[in-house]
PDB file of N, CA and C in Angstrom:
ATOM      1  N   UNK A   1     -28.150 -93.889 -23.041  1.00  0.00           N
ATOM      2  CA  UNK A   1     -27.471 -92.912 -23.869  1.00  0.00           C
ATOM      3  C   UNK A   1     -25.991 -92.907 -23.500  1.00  0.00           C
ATOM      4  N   UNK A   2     -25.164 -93.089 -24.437  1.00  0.00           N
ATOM      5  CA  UNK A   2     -23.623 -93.070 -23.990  1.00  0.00           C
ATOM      6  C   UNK A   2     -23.620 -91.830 -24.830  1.00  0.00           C
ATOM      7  N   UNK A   3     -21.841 -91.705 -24.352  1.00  0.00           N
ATOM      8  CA  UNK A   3     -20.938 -90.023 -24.488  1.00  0.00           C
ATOM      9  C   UNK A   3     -20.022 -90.857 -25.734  1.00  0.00           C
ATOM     10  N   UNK A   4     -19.926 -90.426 -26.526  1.00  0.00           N
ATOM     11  CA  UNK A   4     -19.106 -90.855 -28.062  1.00  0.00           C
ATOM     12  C   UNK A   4     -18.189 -89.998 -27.581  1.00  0.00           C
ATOM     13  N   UNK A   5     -18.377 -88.515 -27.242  1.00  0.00           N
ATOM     14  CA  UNK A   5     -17.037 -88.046 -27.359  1.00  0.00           C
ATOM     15  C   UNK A   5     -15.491 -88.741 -26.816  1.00  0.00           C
ATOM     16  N   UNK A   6     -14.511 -87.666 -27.668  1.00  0.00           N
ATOM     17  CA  UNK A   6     -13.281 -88.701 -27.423  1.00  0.00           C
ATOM     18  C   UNK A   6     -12.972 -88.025 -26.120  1.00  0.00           C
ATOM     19  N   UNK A   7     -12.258 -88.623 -25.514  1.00  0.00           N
ATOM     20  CA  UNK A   7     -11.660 -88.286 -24.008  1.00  0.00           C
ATOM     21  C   UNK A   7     -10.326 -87.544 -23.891  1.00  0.00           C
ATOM     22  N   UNK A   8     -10.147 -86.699 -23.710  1.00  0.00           N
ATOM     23  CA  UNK A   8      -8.732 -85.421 -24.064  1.00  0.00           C
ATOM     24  C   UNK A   8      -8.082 -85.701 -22.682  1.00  0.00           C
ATOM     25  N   UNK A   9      -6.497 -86.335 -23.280  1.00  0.00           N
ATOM     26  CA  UNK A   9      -5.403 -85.890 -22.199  1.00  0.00           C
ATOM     27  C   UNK A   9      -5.101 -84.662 -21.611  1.00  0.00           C
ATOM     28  N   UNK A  10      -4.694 -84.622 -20.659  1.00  0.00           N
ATOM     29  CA  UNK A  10      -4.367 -83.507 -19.992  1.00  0.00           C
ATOM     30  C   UNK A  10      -3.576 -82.566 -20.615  1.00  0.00           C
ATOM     31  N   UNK A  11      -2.444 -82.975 -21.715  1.00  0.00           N
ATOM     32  CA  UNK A  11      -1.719 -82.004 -22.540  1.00  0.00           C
ATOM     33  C   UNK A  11      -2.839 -81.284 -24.060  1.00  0.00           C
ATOM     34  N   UNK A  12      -3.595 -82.212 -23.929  1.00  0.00           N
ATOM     35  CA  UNK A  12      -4.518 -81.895 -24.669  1.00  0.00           C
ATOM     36  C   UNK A  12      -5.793 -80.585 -24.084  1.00  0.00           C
ATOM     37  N   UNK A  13      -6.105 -81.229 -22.865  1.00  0.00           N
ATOM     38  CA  UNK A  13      -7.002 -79.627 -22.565  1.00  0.00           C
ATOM     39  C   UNK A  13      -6.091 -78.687 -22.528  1.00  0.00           C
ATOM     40  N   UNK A  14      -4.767 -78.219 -22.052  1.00  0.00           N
ATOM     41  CA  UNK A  14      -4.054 -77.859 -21.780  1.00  0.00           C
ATOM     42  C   UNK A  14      -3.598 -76.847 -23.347  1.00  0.00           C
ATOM     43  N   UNK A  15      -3.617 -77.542 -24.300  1.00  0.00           N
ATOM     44  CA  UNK A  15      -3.242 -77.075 -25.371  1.00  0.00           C
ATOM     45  C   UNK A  15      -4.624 -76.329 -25.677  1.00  0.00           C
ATOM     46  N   UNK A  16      -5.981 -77.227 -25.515  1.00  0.00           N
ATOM     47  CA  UNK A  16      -6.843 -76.107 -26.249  1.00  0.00           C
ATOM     48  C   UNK A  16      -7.176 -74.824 -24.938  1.00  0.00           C
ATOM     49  N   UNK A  17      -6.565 -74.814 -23.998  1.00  0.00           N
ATOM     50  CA  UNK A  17      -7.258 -73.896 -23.087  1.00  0.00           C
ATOM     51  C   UNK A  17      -5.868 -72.655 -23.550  1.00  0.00           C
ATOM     52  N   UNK A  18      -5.087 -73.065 -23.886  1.00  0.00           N
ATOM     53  CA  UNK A  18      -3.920 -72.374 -24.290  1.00  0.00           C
ATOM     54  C   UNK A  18      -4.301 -71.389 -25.440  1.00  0.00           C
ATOM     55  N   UNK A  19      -4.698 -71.807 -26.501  1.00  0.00           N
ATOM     56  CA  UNK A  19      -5.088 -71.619 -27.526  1.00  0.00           C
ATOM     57  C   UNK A  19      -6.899 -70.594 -27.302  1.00  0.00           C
ATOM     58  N   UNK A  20      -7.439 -71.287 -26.503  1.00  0.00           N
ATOM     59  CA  UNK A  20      -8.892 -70.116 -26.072  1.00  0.00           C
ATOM     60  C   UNK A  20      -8.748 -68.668 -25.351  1.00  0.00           C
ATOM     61  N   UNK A  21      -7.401 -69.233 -24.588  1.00  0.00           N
ATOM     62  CA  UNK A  21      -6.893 -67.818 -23.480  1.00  0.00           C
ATOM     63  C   UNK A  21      -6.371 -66.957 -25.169  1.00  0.00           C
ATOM     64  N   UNK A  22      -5.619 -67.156 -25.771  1.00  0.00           N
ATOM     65  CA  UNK A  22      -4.831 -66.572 -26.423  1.00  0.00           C
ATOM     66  C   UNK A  22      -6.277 -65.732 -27.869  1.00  0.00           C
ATOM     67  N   UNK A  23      -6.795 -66.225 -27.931  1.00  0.00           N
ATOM     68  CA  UNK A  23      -7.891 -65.858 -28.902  1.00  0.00           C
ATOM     69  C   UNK A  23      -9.169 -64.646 -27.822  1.00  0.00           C
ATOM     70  N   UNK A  24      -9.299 -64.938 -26.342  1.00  0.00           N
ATOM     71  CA  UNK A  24      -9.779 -64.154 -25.986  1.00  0.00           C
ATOM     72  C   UNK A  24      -8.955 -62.741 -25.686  1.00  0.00           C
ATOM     73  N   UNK A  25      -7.671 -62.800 -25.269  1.00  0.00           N
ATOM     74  CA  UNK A  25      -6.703 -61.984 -25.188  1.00  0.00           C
ATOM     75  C   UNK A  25      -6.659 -60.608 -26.533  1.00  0.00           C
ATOM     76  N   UNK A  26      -7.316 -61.963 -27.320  1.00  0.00           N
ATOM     77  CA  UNK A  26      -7.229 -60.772 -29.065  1.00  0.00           C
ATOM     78  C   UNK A  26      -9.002 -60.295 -29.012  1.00  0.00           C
ATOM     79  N   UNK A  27      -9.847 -61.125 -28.462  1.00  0.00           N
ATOM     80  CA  UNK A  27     -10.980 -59.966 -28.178  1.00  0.00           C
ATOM     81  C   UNK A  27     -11.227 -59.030 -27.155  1.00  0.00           C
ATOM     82  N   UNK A  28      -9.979 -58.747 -26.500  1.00  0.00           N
ATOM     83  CA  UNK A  28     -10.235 -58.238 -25.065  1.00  0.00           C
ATOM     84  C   UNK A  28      -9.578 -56.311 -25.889  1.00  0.00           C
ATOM     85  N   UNK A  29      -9.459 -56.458 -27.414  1.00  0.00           N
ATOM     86  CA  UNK A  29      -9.165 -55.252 -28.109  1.00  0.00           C
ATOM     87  C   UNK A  29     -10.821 -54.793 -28.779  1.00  0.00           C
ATOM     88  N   UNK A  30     -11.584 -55.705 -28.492  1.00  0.00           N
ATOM     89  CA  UNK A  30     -12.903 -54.771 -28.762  1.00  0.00           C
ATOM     90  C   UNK A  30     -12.946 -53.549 -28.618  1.00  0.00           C
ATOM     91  N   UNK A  31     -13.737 -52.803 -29.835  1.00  0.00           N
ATOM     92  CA  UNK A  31     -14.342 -51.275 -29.827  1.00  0.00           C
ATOM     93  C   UNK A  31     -15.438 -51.076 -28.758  1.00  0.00           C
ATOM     94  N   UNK A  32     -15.935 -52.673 -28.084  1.00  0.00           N
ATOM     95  CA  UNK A  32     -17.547 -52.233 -27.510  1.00  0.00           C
ATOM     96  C   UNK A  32     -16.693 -52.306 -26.080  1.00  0.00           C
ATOM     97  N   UNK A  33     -16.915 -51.450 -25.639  1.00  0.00           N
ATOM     98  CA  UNK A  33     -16.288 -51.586 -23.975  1.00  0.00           C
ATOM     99  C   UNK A  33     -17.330 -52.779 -23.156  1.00  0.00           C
ATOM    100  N   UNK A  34     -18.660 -52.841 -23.944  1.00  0.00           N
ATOM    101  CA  UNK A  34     -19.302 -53.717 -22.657  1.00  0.00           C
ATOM    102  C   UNK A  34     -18.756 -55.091 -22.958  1.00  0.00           C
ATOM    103  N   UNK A  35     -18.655 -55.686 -24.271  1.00  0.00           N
ATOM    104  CA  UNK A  35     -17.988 -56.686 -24.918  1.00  0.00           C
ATOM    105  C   UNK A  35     -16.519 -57.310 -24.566  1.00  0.00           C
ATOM    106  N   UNK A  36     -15.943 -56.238 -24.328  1.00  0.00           N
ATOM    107  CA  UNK A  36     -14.882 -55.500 -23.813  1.00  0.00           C
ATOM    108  C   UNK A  36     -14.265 -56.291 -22.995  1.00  0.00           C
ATOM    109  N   UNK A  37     -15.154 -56.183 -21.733  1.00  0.00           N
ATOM    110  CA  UNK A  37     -15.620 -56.392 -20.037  1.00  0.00           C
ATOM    111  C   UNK A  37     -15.386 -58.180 -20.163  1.00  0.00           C
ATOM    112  N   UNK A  38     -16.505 -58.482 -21.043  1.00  0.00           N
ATOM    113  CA  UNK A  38     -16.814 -59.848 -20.966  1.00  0.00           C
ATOM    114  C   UNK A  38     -15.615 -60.752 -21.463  1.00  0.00           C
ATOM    115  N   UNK A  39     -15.239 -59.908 -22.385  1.00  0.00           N
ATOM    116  CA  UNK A  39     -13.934 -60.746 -23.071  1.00  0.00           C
ATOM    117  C   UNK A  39     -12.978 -61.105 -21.673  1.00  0.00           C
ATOM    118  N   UNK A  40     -12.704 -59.944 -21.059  1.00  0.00           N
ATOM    119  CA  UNK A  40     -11.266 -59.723 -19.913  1.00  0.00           C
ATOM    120  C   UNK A  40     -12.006 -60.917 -19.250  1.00  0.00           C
ATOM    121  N   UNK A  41     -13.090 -60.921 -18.937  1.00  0.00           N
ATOM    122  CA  UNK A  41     -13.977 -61.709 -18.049  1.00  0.00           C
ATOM    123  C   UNK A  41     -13.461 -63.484 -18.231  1.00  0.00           C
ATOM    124  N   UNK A  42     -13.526 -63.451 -19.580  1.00  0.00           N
ATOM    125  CA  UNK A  42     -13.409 -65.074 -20.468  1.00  0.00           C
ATOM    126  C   UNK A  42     -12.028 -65.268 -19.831  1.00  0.00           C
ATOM    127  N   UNK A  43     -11.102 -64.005 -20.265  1.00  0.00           N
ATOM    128  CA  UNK A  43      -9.594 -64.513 -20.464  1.00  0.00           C
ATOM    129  C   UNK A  43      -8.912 -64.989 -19.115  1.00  0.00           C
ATOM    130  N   UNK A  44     -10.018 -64.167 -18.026  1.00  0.00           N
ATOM    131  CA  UNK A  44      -9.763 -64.109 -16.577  1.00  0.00           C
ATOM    132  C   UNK A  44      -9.786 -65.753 -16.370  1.00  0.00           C
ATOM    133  N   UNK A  45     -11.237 -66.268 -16.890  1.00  0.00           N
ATOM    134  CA  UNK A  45     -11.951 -67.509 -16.202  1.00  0.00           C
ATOM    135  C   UNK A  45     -10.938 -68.753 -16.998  1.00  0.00           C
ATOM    136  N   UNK A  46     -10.308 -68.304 -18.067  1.00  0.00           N
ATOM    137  CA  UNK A  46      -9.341 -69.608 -19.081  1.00  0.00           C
ATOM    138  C   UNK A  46      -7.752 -69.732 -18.531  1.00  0.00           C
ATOM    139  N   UNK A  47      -7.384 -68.685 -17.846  1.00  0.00           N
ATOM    140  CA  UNK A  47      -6.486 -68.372 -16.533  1.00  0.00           C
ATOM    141  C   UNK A  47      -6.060 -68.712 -15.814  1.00  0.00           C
ATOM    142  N   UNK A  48      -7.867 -68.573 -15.150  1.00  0.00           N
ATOM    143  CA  UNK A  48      -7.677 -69.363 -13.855  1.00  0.00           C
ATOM    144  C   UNK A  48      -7.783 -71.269 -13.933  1.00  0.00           C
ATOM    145  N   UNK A  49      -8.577 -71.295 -15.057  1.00  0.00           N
ATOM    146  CA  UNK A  49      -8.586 -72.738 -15.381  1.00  0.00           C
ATOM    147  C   UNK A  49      -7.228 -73.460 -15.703  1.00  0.00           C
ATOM    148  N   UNK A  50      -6.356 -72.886 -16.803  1.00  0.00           N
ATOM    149  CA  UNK A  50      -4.846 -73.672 -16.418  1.00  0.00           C
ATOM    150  C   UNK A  50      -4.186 -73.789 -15.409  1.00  0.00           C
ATOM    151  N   UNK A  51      -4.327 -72.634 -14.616  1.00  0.00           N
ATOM    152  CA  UNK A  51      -3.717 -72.465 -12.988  1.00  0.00           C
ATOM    153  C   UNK A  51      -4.227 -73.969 -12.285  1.00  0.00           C
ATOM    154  N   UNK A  52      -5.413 -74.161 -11.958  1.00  0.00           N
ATOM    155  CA  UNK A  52      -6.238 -75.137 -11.869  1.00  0.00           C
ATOM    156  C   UNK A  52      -5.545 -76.810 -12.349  1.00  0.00           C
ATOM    157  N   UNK A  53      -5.369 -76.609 -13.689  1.00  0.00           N
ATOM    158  CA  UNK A  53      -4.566 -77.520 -14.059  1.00  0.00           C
ATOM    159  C   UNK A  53      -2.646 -77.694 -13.825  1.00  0.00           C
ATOM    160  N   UNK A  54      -2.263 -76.363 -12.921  1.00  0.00           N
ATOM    161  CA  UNK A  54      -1.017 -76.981 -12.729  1.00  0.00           C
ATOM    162  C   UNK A  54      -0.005 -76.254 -13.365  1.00  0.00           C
ATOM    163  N   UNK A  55      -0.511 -75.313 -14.335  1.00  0.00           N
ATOM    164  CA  UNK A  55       0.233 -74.550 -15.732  1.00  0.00           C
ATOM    165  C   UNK A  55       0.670 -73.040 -14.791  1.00  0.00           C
ATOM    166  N   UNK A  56       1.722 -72.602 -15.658  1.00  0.00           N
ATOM    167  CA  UNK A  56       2.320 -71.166 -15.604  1.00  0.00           C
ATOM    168  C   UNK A  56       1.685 -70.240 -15.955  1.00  0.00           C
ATOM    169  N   UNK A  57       1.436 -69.291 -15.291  1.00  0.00           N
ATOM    170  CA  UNK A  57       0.236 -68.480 -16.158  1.00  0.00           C
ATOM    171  C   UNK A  57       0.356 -67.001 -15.278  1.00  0.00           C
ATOM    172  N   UNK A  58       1.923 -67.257 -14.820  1.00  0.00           N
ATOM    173  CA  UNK A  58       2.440 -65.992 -14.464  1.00  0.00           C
ATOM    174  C   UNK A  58       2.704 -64.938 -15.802  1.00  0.00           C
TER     175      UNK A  58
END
């Protein structure tokens, strides 16, 4: 079994992790506080993942 998928440059994860932080940031305005939680949770973990990669995320 091989992996077809295409293989993403580093400016490339970089751009979509950019783009996931910024979309969880807009669910972290949920009405459900428990939802709420999980969102801050996401935006926390997409964060720490550019940090990871090297990025500003002061």
């Amino acid at each position: 079994m091989t992996d077809d998928r295409p293989v993403l440059s580093d400016a490339d994860e970089i751009r979509l992790l950019r783009e996931i932080e910024e979309r969880a940031r807009v669910l972290c305005a949920s009405a459900d506080p428990l939802m709420r939680g999980q969102y801050q949770h996401l935006a926390g973990r997409v964060t720490a993942l550019l940090a990871i990669k090297g990025e500003d995320v002061g």
